[in-house]
C-alpha atoms as a PDB file:
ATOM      1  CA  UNK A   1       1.339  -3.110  33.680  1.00  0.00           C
ATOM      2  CA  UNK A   2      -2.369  -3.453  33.340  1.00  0.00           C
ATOM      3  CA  UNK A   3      -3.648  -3.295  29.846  1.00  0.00           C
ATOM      4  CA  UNK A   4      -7.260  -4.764  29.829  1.00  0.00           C
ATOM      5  CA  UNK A   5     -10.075  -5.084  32.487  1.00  0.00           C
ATOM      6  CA  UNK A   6     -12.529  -7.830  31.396  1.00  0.00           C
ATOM      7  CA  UNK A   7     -15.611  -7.878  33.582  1.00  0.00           C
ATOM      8  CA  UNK A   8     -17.866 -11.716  33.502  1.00  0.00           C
ATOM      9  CA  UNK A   9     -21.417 -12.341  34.846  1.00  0.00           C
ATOM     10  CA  UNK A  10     -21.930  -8.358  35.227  1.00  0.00           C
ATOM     11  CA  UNK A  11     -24.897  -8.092  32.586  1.00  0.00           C
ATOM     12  CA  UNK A  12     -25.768 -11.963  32.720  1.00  0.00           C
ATOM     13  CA  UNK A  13     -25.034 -15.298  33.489  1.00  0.00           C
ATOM     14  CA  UNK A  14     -21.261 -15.647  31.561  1.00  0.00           C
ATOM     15  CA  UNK A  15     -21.460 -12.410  29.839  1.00  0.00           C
ATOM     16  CA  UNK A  16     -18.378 -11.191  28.848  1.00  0.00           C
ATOM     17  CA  UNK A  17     -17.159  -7.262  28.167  1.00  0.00           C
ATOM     18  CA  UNK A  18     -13.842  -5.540  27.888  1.00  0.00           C
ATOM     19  CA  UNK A  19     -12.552  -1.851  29.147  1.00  0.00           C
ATOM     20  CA  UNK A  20     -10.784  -1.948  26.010  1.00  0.00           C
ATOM     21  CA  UNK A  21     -11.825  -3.053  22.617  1.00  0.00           C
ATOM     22  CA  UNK A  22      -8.786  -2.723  20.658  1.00  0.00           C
ATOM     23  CA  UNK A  23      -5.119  -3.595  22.951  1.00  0.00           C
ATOM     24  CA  UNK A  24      -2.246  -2.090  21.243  1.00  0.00           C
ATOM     25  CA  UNK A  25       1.638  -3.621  22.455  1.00  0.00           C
ATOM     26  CA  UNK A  26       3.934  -1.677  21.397  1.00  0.00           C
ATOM     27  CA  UNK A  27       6.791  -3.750  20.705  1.00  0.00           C
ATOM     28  CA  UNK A  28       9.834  -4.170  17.883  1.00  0.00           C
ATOM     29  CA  UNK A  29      10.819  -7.505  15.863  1.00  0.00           C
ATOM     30  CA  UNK A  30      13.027  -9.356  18.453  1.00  0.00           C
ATOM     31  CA  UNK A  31      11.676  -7.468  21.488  1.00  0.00           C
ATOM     32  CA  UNK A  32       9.500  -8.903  24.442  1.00  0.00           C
ATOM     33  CA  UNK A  33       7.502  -7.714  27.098  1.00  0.00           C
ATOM     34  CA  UNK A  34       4.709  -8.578  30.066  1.00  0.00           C
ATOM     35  CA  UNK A  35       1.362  -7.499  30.767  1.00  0.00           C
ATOM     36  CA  UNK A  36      -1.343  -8.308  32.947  1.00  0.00           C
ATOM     37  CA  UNK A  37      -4.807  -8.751  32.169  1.00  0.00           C
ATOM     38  CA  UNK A  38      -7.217  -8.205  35.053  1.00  0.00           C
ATOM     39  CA  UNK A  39     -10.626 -10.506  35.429  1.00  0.00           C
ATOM     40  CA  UNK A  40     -13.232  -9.468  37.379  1.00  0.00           C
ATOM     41  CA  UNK A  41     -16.189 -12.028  38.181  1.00  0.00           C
ATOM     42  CA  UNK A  42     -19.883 -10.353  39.353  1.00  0.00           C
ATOM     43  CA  UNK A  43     -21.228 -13.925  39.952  1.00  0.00           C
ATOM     44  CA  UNK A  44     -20.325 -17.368  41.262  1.00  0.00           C
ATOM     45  CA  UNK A  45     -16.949 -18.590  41.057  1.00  0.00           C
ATOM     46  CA  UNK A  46     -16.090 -19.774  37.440  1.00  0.00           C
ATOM     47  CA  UNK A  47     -13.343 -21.292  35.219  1.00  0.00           C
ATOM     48  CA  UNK A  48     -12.564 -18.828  31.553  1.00  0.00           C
ATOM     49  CA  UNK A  49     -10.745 -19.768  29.247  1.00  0.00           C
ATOM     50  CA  UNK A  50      -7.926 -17.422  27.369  1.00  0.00           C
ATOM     51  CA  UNK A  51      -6.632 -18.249  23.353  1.00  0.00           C
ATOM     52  CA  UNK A  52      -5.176 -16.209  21.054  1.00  0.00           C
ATOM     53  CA  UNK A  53      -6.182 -16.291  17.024  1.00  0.00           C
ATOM     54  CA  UNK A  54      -3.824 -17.315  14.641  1.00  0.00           C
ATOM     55  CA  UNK A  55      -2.269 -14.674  13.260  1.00  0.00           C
ATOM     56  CA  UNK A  56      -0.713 -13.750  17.226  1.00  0.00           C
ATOM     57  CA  UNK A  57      -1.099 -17.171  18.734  1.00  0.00           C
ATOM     58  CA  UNK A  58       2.675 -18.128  18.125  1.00  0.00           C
ATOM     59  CA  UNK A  59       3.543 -14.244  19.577  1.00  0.00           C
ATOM     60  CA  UNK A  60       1.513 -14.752  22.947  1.00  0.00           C
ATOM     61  CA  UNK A  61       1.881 -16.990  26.080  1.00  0.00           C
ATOM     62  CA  UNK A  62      -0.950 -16.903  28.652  1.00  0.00           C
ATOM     63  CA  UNK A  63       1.102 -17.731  32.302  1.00  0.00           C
ATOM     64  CA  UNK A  64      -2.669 -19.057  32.915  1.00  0.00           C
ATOM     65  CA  UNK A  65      -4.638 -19.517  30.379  1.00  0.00           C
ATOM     66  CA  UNK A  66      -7.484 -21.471  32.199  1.00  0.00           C
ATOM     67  CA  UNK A  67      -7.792 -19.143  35.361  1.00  0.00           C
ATOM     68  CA  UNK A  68     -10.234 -19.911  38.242  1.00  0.00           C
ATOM     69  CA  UNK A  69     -11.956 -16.327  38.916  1.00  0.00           C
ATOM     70  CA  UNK A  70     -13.691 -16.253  42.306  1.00  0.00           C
ATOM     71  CA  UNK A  71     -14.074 -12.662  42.704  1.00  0.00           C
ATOM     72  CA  UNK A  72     -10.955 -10.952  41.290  1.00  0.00           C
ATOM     73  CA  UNK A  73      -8.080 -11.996  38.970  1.00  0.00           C
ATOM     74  CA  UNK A  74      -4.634 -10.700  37.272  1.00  0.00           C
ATOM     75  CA  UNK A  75      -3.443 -12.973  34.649  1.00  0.00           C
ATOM     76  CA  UNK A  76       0.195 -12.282  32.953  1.00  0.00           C
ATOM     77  CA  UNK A  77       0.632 -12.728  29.816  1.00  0.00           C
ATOM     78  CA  UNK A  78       3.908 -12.284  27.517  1.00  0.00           C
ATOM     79  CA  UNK A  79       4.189 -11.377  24.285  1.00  0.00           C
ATOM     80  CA  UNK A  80       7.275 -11.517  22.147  1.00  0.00           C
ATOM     81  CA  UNK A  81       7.880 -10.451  18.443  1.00  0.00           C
ATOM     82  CA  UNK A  82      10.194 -12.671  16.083  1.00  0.00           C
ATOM     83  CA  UNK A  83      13.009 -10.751  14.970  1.00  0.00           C
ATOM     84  CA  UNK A  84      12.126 -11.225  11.290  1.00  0.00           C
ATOM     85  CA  UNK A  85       9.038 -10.478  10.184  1.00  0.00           C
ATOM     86  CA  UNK A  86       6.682  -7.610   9.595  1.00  0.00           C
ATOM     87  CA  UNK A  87       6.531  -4.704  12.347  1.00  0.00           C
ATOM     88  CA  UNK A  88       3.103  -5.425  13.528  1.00  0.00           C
ATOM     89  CA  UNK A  89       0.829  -8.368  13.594  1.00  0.00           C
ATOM     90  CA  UNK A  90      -3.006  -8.025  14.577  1.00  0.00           C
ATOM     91  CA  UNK A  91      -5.350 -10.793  15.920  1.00  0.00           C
ATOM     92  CA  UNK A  92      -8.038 -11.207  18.746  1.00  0.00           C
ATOM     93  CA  UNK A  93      -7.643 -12.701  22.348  1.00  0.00           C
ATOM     94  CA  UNK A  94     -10.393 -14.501  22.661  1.00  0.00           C
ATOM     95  CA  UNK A  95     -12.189 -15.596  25.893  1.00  0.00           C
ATOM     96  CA  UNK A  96     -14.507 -17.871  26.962  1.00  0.00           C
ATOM     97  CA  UNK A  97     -16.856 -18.480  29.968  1.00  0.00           C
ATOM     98  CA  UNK A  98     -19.465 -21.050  30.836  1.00  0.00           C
ATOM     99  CA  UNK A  99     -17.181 -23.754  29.570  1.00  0.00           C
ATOM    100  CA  UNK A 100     -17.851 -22.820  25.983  1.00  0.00           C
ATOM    101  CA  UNK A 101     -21.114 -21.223  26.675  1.00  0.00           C
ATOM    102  CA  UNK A 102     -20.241 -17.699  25.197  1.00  0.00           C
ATOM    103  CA  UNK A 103     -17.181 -16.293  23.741  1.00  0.00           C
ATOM    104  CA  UNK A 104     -15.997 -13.020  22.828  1.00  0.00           C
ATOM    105  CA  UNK A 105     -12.578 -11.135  21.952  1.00  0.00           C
ATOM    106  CA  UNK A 106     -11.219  -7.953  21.653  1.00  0.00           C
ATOM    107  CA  UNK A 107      -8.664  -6.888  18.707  1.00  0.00           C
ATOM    108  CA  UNK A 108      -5.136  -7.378  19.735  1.00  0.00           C
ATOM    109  CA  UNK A 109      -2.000  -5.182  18.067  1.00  0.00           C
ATOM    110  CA  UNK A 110       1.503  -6.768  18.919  1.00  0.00           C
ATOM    111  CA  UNK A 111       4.108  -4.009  17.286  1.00  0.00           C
ATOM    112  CA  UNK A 112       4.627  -0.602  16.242  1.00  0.00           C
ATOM    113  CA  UNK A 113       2.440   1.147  13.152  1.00  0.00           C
ATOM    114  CA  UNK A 114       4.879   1.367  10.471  1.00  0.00           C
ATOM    115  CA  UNK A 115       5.691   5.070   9.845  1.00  0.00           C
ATOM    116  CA  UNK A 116       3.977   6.788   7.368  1.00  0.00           C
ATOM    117  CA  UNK A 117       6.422   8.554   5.234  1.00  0.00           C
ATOM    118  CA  UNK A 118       4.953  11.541   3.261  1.00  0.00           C
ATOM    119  CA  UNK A 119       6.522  11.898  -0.118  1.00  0.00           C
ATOM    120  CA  UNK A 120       7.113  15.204  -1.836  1.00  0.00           C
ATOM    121  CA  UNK A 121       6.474  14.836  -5.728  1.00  0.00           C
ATOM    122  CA  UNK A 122       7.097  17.526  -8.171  1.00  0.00           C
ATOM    123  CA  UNK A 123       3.970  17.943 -10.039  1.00  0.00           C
ATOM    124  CA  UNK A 124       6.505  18.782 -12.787  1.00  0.00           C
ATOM    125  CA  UNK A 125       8.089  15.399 -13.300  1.00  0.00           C
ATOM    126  CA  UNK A 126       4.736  14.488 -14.892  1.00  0.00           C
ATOM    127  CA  UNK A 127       4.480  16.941 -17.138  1.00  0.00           C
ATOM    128  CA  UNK A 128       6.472  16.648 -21.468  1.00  0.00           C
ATOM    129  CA  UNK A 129       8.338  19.150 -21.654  1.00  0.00           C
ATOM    130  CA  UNK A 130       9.457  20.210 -25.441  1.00  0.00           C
ATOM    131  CA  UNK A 131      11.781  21.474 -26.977  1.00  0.00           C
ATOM    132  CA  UNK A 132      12.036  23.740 -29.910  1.00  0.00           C
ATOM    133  CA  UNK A 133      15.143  23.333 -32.058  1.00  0.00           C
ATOM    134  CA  UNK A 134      15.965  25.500 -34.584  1.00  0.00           C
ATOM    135  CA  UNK A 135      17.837  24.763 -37.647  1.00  0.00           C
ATOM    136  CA  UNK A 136      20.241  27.096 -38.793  1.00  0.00           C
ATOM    137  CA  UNK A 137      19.671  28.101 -42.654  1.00  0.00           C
ATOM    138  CA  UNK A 138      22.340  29.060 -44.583  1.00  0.00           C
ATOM    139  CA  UNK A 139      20.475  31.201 -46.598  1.00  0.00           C
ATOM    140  CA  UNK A 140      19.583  35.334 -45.476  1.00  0.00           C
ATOM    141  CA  UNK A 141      15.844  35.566 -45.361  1.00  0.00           C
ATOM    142  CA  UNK A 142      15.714  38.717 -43.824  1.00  0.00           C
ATOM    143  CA  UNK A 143      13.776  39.653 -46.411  1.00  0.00           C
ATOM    144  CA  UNK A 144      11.217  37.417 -46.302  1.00  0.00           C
ATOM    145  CA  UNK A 145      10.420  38.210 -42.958  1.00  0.00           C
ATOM    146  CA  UNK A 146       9.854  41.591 -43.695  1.00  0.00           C
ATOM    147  CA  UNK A 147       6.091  42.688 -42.859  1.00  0.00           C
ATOM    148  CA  UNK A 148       5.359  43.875 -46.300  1.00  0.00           C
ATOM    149  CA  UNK A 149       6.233  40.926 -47.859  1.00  0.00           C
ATOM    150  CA  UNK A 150       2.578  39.397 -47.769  1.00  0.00           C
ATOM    151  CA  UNK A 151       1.165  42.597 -49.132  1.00  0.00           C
ATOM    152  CA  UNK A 152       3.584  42.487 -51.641  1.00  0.00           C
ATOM    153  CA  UNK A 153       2.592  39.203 -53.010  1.00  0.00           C
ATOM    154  CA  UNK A 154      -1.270  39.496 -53.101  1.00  0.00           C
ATOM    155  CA  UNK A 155      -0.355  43.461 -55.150  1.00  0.00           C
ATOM    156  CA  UNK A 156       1.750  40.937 -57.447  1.00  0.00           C
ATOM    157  CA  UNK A 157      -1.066  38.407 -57.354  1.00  0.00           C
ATOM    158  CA  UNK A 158      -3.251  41.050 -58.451  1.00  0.00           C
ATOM    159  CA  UNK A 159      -1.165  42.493 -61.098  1.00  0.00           C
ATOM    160  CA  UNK A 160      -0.912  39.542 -62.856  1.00  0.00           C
ATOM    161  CA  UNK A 161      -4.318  38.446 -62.871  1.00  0.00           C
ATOM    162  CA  UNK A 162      -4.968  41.775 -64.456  1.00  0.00           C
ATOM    163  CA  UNK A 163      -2.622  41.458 -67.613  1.00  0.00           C
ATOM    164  CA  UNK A 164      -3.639  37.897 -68.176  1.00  0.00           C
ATOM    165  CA  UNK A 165      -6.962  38.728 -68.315  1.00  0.00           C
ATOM    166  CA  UNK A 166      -6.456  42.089 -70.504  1.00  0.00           C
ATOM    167  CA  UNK A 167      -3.762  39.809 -72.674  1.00  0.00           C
ATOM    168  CA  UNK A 168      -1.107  42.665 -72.683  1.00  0.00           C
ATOM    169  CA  UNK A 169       1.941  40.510 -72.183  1.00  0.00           C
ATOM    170  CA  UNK A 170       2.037  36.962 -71.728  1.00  0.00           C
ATOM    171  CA  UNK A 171       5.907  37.021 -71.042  1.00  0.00           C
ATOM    172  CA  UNK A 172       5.606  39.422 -68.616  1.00  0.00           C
ATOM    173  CA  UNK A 173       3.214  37.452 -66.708  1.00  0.00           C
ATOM    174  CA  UNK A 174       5.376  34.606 -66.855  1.00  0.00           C
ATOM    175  CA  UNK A 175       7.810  36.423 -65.198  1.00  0.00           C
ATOM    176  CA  UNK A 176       5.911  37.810 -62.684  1.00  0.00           C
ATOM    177  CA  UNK A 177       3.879  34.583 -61.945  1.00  0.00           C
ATOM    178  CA  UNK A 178       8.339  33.220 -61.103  1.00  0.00           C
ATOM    179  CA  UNK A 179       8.750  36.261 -59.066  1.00  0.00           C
ATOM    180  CA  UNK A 180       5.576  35.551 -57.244  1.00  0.00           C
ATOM    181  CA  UNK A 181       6.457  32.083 -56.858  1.00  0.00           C
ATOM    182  CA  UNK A 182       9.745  32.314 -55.310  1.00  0.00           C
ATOM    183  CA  UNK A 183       8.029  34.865 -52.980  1.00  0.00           C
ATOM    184  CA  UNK A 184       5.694  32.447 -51.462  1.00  0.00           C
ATOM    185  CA  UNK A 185       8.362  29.448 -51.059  1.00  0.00           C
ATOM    186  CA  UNK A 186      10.727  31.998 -48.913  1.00  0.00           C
ATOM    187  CA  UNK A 187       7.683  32.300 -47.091  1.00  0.00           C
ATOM    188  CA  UNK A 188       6.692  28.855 -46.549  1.00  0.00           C
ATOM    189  CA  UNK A 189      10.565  28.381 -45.900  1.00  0.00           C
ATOM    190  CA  UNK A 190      10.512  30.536 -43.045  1.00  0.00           C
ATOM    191  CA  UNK A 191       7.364  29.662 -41.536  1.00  0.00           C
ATOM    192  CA  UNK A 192       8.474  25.761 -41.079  1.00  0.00           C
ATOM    193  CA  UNK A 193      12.119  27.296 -39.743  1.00  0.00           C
ATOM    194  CA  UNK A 194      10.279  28.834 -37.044  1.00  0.00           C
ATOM    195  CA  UNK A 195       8.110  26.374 -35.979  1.00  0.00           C
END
């Protein structure tokens, strides 16, 4: 199978351009397969030279590496993955024409594109979730929860402040002021129960 055309001396003396700029090879770890890459030469018979970069140099054998081109020529070339390893390795083959006089390459993929996996996160797991735990009293403060309690309290308020400042009965104001306090701490009580 034919994978890349690579066309020298068509622009200029040893130019060098590819049909293809990036060669995928689809291929798994312990797998191997052939392909042929095809030369053709638009000026006077010539040596090139083929190489592979590092990084796929070890996963590539040119069957002719330094290929006489007169006009036309198919080159094989084998690549094989190891069978541990990552799933895909990318480097460059590289050629070269006028014995070193120019050089170019074209990306080279040897493997398959690991899948992308989409994950589904529930934008809940993010979020604090709290909970509200009431405590059970043992006292009934039905009462207190009454809604005429708080008017209750500021008419009590009220009364007192009156017969302390008339001086009627001082007793009776302490009494009141008790009643008035015990009032506001079942309130208080029951406002910290519910939250």
């Amino acid at each position: 199978m034919k994978l890349q055309t690579i066309h020298i001396n068509r622009r200029d003396i040893n130019s060098i351009e590819f049909d293809v700029q990036e060669l995928s090879v689809p291929l798994s770890p312990g797998d191997e397969t052939s392909f042929e890459i095809k030369v053709i030469n638009y000026g006077t018979p010539t040596h090139i030279h083929l190489s592979a970069t590092e990084e796929i140099r070890d996963k590539i054998t040119f069957l002719s590496h330094n290929p006489y081109v007169r006009y036309e020529e198919t080159i094989p070339v084998v690549a094989r993955l190891p069978r541990e390893g990552k799933g895909l390795y990318t480097g460059e083959i590289v050629v070269t024409t006028g014995y070193g006089a120019k050089k170019s390459g074209f990306v080279t993929k040897l493997g398959l594109e690991e899948e992308k996996r989409v994950v589904v996160v529930d934008e809940g797991l993010g979020e604090r979730r709290y909970i509200k735990v009431r405590k059970q009293m043992p006292i009934d403060l039905t009462l207190v929860e009454h809604p005429l309690v708080i008017p209750t309290i500021f008419i009590l308020i009220a009364v007192l402040l009156i017969l302390v400042y008339v001086g009627v009965v001082q007793v009776g104001s302490a009494v009141m002021a008790s009643i008035l306090i015990v009032f506001v701490i079942l309130y208080g009580i029951t406002k910290l129960v519910k939250v």
